[in-house]
Protein backbone atom coordinates (compact mmCIF):
# COMPACT_ATOMS: atom_id res chain seq x y z
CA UNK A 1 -43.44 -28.39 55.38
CA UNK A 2 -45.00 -25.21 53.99
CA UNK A 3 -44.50 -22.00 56.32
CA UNK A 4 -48.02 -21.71 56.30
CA UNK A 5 -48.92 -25.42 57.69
CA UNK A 6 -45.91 -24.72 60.08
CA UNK A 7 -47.68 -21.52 61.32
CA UNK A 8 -51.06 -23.51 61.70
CA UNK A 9 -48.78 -26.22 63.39
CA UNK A 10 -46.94 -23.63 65.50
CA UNK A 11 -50.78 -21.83 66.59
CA UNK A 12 -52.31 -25.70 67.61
CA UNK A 13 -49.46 -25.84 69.68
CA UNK A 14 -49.80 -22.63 71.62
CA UNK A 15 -53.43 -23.45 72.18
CA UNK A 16 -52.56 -26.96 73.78
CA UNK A 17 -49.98 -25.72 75.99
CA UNK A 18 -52.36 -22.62 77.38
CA UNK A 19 -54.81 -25.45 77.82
CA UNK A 20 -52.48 -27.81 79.76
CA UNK A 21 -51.21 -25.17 81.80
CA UNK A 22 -54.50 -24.16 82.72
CA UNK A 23 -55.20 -27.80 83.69
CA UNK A 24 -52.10 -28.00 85.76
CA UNK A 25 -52.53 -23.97 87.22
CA UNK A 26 -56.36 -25.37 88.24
CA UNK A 27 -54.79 -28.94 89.90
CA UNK A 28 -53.28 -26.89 92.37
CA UNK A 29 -49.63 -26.69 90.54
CA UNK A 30 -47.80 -22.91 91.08
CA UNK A 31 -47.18 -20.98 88.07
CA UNK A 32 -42.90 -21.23 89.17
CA UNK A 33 -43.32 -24.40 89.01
CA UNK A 34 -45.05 -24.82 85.55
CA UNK A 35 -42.13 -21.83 84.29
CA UNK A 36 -39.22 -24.09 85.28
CA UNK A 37 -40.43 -26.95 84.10
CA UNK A 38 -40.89 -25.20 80.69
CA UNK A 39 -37.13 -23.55 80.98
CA UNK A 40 -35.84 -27.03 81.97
CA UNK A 41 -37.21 -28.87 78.30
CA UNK A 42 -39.80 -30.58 80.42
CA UNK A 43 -37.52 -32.23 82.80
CA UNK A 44 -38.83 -32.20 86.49
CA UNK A 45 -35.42 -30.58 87.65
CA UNK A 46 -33.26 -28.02 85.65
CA UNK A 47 -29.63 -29.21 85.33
CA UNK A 48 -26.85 -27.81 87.71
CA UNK A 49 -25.55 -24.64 87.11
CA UNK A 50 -21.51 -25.30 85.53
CA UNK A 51 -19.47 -22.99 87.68
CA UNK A 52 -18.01 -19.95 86.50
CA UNK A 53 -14.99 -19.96 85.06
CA UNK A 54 -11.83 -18.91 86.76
CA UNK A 55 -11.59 -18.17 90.48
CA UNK A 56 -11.95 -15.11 92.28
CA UNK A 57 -10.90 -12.09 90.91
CA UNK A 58 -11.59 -13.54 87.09
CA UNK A 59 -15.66 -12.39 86.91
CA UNK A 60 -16.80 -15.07 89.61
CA UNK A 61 -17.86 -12.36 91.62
CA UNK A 62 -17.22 -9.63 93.91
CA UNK A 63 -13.20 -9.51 94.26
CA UNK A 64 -9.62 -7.72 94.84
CA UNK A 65 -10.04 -7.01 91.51
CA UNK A 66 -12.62 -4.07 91.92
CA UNK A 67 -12.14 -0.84 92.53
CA UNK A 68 -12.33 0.94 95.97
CA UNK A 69 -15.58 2.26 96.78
CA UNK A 70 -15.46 6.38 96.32
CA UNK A 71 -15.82 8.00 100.33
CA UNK A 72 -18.82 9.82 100.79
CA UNK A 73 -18.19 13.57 100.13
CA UNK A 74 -15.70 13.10 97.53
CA UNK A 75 -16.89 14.83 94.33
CA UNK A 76 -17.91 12.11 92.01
CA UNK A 77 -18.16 12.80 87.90
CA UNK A 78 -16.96 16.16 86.37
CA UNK A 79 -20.09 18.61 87.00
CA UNK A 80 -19.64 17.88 91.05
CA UNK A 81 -17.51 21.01 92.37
């Protein structure tokens, strides 16, 4: 297809989805709602989340791994002191 008929293409499409969220926005539907469903490829649910690799300690989250918080009153970065 021409990049010019797939710009036209790409604009017609915009229009109808403003319009059909408008419909759905005016039917009583929340704006979240109308988001995820767009997000999700038009499913009613977005797929689980896979969990994160590894365990604790390997990115999951907060873990042994991080470092000890600084006490308050310590000088913190070079300029302090």
């Amino acid at each position: 297809m021409d990049p010019r008929q797939l710009i036209a293409r790409l604009a017609e499409l915009k229009a109808e989805g403003d319009a059909i969220m408008q419909q759905l926005m005016a039917s009583g539907i929340p704006p979240e709602d109308i988001m995820a469903a767009m997000e999700g490829g038009g499913q009613e649910a977005a797929p689980p989340m896979p969990p994160p690799m590894g365990g604790p300690g390997m990115g999951a989250g907060p873990g042994p791994d991080l470092p000890p918080e600084i006490p308050q009153g310590m000088p913190q970065g070079l300029l302090a002191g």
